[in-house]
N, C-alpha and C. Protein backbone atom coordinates (compact mmCIF):
# COMPACT_ATOMS: atom_id res chain seq x y z
N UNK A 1 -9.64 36.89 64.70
CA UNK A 1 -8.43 36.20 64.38
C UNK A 1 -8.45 35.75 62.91
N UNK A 2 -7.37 36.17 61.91
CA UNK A 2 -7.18 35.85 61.09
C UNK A 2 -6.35 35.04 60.69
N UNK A 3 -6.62 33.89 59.87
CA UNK A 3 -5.60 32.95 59.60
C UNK A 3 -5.41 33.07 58.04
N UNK A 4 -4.47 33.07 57.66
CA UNK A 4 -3.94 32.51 56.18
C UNK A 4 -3.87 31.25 55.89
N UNK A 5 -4.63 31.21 54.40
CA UNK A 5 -4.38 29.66 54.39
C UNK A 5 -3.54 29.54 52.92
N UNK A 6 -2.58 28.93 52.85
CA UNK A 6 -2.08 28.80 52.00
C UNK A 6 -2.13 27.43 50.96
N UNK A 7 -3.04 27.85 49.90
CA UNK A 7 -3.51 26.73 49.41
C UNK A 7 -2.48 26.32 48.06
N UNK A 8 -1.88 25.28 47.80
CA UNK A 8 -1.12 24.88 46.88
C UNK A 8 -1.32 24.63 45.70
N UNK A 9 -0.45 24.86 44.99
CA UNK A 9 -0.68 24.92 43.42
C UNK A 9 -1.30 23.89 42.84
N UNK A 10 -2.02 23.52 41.55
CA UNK A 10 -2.38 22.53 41.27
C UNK A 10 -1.91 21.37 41.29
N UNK A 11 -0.61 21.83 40.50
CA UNK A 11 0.51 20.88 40.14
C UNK A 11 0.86 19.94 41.39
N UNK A 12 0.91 20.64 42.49
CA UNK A 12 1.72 20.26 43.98
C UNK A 12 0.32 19.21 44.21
N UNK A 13 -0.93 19.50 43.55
CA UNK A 13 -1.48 18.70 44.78
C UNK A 13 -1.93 17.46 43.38
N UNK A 14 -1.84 17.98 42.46
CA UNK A 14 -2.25 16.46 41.59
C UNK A 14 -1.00 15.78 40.60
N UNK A 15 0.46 16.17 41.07
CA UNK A 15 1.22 15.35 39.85
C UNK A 15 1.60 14.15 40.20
N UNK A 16 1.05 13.51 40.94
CA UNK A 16 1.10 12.06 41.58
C UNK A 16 0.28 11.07 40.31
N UNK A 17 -0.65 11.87 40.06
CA UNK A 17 -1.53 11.10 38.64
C UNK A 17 -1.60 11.90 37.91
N UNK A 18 -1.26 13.03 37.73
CA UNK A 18 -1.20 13.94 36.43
C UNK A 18 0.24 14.07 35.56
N UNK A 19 1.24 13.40 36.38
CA UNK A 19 2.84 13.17 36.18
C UNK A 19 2.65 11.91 34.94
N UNK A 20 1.73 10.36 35.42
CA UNK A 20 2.19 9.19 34.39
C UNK A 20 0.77 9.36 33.66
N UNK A 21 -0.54 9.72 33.85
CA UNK A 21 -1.26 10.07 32.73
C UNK A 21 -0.83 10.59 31.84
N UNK A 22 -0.23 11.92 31.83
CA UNK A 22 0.04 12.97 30.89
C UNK A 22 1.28 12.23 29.99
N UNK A 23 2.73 11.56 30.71
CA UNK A 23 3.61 10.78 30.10
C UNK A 23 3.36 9.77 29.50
N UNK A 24 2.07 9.00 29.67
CA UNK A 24 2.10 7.92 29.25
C UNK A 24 0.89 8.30 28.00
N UNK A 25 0.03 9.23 27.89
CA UNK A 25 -0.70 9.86 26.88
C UNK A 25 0.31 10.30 25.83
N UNK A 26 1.08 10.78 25.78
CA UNK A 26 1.98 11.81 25.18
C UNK A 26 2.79 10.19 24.40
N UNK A 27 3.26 9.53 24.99
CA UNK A 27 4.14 8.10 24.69
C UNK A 27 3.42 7.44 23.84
N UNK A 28 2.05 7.10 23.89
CA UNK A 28 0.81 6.66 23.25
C UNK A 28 0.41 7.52 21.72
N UNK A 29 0.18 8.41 22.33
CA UNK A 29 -0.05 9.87 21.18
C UNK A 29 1.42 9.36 19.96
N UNK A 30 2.39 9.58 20.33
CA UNK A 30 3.62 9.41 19.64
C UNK A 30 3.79 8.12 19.03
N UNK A 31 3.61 7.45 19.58
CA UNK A 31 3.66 5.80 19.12
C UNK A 31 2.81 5.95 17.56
N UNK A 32 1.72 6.28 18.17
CA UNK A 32 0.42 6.16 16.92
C UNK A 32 0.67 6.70 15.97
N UNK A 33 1.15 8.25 16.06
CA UNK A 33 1.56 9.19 14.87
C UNK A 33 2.89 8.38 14.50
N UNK A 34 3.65 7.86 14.83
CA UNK A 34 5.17 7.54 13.85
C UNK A 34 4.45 5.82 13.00
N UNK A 35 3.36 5.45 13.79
CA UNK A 35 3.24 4.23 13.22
C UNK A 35 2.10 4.69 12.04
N UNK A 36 1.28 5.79 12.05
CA UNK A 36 0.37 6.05 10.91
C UNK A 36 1.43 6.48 9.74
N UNK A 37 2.84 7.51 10.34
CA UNK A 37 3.76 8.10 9.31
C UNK A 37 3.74 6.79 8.71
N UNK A 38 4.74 6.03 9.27
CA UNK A 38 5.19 4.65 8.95
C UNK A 38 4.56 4.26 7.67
N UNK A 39 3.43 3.64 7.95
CA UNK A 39 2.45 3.12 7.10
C UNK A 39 1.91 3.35 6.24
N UNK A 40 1.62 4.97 5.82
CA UNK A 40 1.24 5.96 4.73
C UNK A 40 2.70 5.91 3.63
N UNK A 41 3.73 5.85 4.19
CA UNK A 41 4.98 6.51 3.35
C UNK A 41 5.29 5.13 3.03
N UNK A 42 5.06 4.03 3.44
CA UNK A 42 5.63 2.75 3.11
C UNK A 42 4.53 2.51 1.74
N UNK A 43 2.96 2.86 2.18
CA UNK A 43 2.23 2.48 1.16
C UNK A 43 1.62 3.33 -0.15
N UNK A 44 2.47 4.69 -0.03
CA UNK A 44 2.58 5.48 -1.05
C UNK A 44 4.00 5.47 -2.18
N UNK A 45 4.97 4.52 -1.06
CA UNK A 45 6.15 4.31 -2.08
C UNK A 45 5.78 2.97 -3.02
N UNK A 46 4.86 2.28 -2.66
CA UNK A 46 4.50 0.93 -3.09
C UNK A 46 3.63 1.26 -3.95
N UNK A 47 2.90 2.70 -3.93
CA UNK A 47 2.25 2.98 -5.19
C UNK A 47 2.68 3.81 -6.65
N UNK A 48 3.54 4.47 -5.99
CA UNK A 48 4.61 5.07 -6.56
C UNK A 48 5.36 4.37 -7.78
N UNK A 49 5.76 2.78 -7.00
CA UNK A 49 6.62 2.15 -8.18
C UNK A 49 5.79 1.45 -9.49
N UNK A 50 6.57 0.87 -10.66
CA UNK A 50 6.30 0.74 -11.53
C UNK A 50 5.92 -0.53 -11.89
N UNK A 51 6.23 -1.45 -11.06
CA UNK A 51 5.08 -2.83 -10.95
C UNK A 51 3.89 -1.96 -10.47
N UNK A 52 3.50 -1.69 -9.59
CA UNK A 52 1.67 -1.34 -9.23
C UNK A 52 1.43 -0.33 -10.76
N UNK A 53 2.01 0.55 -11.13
CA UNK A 53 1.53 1.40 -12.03
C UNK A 53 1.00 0.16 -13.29
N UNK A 54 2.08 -0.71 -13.68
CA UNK A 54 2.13 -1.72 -14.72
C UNK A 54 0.65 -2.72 -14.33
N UNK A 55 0.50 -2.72 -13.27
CA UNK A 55 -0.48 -3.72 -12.87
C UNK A 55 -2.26 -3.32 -12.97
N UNK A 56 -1.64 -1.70 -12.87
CA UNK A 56 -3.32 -1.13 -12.74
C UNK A 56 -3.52 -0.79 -14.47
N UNK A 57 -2.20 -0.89 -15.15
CA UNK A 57 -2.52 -0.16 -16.31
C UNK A 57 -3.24 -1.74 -17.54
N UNK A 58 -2.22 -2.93 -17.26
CA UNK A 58 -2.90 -4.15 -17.85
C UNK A 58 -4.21 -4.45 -17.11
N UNK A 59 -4.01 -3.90 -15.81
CA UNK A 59 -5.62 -5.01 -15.48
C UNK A 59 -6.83 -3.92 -15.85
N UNK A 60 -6.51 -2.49 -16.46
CA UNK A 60 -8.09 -1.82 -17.09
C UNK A 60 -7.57 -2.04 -18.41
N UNK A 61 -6.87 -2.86 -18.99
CA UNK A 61 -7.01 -3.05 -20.34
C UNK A 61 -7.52 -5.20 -20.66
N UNK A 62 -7.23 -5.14 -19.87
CA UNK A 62 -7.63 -6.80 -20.15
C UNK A 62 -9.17 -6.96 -19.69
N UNK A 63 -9.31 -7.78 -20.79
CA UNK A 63 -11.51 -7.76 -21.49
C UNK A 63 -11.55 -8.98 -20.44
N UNK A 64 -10.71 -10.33 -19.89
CA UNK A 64 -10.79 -10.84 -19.32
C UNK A 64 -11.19 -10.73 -17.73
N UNK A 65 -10.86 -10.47 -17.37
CA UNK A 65 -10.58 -9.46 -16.34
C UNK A 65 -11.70 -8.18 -16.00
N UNK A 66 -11.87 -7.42 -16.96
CA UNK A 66 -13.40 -6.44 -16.92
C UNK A 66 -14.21 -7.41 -17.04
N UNK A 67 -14.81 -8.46 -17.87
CA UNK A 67 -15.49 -9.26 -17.84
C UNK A 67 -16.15 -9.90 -16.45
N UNK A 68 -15.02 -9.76 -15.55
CA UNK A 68 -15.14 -10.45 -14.43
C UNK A 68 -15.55 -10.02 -13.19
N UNK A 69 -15.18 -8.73 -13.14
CA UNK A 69 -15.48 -7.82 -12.06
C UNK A 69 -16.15 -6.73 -12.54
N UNK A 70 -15.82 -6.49 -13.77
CA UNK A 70 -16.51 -5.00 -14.13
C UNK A 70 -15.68 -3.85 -14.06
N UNK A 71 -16.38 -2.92 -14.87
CA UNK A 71 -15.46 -1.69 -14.79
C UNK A 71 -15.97 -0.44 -14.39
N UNK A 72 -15.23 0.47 -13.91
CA UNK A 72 -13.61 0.82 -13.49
C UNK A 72 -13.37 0.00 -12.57
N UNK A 73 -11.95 -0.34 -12.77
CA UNK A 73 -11.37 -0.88 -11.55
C UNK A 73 -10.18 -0.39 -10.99
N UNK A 74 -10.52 -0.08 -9.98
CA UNK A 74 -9.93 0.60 -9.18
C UNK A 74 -9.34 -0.48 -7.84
N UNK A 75 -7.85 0.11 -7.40
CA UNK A 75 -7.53 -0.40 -6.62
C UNK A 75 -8.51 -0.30 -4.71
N UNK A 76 -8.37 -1.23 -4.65
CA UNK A 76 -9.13 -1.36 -2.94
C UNK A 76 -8.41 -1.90 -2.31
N UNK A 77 -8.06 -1.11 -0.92
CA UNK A 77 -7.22 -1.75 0.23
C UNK A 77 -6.03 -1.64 0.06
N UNK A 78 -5.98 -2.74 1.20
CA UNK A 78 -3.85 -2.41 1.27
C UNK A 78 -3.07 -3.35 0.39
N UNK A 79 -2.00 -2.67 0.22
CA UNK A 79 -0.89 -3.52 -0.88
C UNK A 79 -0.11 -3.91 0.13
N UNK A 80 0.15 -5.09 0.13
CA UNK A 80 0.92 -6.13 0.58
C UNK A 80 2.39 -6.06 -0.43
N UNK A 81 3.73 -6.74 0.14
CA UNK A 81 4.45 -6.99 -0.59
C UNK A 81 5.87 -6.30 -0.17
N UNK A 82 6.61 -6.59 -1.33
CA UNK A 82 8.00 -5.67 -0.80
C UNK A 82 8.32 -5.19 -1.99
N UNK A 83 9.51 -4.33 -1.89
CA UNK A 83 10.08 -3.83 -2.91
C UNK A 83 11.72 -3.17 -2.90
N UNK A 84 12.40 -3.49 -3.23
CA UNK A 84 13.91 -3.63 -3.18
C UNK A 84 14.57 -2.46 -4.05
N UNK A 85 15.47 -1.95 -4.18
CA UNK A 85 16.53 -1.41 -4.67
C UNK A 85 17.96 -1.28 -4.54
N UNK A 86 18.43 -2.05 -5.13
CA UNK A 86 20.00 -2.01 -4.53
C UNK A 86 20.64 -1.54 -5.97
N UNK A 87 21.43 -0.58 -5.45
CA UNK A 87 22.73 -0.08 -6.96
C UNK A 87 21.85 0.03 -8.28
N UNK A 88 20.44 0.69 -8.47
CA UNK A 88 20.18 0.27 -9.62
C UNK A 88 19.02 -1.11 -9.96
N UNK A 89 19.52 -1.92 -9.29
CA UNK A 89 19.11 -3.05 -9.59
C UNK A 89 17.49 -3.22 -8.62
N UNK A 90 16.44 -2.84 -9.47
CA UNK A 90 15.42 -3.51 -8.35
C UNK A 90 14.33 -4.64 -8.50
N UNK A 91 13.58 -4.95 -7.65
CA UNK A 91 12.89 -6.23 -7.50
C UNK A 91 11.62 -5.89 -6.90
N UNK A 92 10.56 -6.52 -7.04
CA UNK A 92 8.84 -5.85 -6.52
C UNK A 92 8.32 -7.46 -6.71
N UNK A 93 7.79 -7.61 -5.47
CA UNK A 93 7.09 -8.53 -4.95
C UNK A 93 5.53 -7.87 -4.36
N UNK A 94 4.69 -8.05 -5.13
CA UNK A 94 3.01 -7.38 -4.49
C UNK A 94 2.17 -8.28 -4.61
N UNK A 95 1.50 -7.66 -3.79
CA UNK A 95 0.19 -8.21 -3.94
C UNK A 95 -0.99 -7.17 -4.07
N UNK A 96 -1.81 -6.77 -4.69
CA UNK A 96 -3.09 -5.59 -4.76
C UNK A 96 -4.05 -6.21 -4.88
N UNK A 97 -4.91 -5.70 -4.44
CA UNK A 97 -6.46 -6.03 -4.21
C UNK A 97 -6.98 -5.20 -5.27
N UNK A 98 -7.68 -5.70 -6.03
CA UNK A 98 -8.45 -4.86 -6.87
C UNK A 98 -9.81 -4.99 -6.76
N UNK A 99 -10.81 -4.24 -7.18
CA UNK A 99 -12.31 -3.87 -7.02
C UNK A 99 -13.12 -3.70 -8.05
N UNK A 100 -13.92 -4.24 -8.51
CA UNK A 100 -15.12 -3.82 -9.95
C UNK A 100 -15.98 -3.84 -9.05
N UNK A 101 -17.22 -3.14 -10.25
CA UNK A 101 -18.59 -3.01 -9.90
C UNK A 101 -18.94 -4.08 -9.35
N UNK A 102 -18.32 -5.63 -10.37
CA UNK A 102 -18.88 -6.50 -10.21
C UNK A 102 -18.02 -8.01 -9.51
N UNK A 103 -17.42 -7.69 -8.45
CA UNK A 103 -16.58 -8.33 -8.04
C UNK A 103 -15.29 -8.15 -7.61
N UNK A 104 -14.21 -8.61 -6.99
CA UNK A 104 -13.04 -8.26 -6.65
C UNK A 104 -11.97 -9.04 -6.99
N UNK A 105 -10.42 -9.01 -6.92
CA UNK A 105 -9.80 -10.19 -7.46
C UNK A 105 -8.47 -9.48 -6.59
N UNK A 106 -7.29 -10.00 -6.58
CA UNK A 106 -6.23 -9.91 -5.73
C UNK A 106 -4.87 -9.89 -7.00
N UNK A 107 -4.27 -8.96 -7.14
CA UNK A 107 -3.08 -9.55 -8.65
C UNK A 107 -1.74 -9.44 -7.68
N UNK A 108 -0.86 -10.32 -7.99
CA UNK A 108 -0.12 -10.97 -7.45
C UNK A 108 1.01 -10.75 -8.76
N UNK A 109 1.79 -9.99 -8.56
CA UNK A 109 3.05 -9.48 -9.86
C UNK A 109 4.71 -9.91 -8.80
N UNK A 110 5.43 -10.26 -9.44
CA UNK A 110 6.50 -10.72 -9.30
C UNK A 110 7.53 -10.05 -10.57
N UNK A 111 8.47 -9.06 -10.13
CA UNK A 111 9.50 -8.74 -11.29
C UNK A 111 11.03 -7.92 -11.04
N UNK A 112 11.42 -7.93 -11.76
CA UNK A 112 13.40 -6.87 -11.43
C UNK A 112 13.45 -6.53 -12.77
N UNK A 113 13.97 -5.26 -12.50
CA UNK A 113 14.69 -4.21 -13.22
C UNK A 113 15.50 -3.53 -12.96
N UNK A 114 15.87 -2.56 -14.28
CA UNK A 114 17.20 -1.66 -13.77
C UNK A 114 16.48 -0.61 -14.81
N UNK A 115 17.01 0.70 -14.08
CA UNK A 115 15.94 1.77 -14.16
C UNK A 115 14.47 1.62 -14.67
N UNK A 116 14.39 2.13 -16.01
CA UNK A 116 12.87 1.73 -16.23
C UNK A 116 12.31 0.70 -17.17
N UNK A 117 13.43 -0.80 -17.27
CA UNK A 117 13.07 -1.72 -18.08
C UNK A 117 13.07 -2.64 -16.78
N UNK A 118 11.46 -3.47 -16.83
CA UNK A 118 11.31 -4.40 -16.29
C UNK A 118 11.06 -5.46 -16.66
N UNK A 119 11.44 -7.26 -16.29
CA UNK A 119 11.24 -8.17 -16.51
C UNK A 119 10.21 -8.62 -15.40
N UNK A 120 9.07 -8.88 -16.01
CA UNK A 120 7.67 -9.49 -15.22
C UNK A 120 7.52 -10.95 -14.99
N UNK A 121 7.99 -11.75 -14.13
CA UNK A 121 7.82 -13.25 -14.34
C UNK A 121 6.07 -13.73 -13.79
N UNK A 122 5.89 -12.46 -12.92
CA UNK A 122 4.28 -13.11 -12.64
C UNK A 122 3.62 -12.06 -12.80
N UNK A 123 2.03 -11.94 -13.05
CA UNK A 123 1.12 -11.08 -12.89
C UNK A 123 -0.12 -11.28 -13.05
N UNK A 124 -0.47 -12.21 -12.30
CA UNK A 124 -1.76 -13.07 -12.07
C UNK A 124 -3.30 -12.24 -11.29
N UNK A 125 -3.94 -12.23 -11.53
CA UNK A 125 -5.55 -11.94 -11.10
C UNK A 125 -6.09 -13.01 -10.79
N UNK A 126 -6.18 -13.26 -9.11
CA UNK A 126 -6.73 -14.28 -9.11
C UNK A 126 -8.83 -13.33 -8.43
N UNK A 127 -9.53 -14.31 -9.25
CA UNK A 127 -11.09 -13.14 -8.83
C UNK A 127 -11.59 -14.00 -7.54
N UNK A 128 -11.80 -13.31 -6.74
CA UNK A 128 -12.68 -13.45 -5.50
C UNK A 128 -13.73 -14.64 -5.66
N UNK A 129 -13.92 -15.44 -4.69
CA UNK A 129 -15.46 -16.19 -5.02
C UNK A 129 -15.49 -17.15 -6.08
N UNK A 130 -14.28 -17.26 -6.57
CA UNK A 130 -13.92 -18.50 -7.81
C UNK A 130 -12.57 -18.58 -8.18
N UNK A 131 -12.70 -19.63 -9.06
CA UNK A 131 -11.24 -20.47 -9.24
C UNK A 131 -10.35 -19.91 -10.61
N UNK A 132 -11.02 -18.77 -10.74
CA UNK A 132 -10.57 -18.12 -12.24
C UNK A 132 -9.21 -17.37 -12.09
N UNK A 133 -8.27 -17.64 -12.78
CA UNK A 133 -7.01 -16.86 -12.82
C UNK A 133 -6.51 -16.27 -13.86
N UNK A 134 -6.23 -14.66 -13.93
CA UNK A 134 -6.57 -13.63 -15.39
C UNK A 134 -4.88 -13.92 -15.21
N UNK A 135 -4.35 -14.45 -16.74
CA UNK A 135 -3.23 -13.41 -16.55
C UNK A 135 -2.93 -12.10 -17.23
N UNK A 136 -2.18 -11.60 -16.43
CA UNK A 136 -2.39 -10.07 -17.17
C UNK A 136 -0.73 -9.76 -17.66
N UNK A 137 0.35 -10.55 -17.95
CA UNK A 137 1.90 -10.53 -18.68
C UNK A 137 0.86 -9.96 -20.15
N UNK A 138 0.17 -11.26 -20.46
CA UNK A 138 -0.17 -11.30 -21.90
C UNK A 138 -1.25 -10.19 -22.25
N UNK A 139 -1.55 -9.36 -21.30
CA UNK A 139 -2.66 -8.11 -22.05
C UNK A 139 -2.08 -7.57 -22.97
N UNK A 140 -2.97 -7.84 -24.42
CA UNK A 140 -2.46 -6.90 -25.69
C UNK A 140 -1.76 -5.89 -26.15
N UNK A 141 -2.98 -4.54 -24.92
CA UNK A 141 -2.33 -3.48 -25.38
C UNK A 141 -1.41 -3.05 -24.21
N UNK A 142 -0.12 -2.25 -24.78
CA UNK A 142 0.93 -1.96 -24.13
C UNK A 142 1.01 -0.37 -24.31
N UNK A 143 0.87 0.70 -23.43
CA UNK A 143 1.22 2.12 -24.14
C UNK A 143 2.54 2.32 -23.49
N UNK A 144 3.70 2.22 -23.87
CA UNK A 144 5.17 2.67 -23.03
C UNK A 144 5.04 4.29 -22.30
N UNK A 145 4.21 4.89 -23.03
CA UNK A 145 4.36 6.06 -22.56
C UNK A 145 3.39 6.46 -21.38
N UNK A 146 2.85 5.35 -21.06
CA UNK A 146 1.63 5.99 -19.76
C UNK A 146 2.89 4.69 -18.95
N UNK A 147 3.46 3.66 -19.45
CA UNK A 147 4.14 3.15 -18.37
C UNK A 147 5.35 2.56 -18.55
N UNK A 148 6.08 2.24 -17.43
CA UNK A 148 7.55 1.52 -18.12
C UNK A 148 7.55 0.73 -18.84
N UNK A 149 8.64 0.58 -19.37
CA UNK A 149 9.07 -0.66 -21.05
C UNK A 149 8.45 -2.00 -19.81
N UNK A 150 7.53 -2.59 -20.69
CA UNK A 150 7.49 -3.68 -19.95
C UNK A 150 8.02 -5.22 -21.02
N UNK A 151 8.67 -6.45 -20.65
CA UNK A 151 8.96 -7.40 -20.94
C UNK A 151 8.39 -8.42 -20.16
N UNK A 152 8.10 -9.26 -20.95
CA UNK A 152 7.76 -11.28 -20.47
C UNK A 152 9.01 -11.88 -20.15
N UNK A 153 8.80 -12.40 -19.58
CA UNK A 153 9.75 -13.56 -19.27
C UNK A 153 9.50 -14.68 -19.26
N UNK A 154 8.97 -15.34 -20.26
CA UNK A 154 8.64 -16.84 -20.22
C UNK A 154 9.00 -18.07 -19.96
């Protein structure tokens, strides 16, 4: 006597837990990738603009400042902050972490412009581990051509 047995597909016998694993992996998976997009494109436009460019370009020219941390200095970590554009008219609020050989410090720039002339009201270095505050408005040298027209605002 022969019997047939008819054995059921995978699917039929496991999508009871292979139905909200797989949906809720996939939901998870997705979440993560739009929140890494997110976060890369938010913190490549923040490097992009011309406060951070202005900020990395005074703080490797100020002796105050190398003095303190050392050189190269290079940015470390995440930039904090916002940055605006309306009609022309924009505004940059940051914060950057910066890094020397010999120490670290945080610069804190505040400024608005319209296209590539900016007015800087802050641009402070404050260094890690002490009470020292660089400012970097007043660094000497200025090259317009490695960065935007920059202005004080006193």
């Amino acid at each position: 006597m022969e019997e047939t047995v008819h054995k059921q597909s995978w699917w039929k016998r496991n999508w009871k837990w292979a139905l909200p694993t797989g949906g809720c992996l996939t939901i998870i998976v997705l979440i993560v990738a739009f929140a890494g997009t997110l976060f890369f494109g938010i913190t490549s436009l923040m490097e992009d603009s011309d406060a951070y460019k202005q900020v990395l370009f005074n703080a490797s020219k100020n002796q105050e400042l190398i003095a303190s941390i050392g050189e190269p200095i290079t940015q470390e970590g995440i930039i904090g902050g916002s940055i605006n554009n309306s009609n022309g008219f924009k505004t940059s609020e940051l914060t950057i972490p910066l890094k020397g050989p010999n120490g670290a410090a945080t610069v804190r720039v505040e400024g608005s412009g319209v296209g590539d002339t900016w007015t800087y009201t802050v641009m402070d270095a404050y260094i890690e581990g002490s009470d020292i505050i660089v400012d970097l408005l007043h660094t000497a040298t200025h090259n317009p051509e490695e960065t935007p027209e920059l202005l004080i605002e006193e």
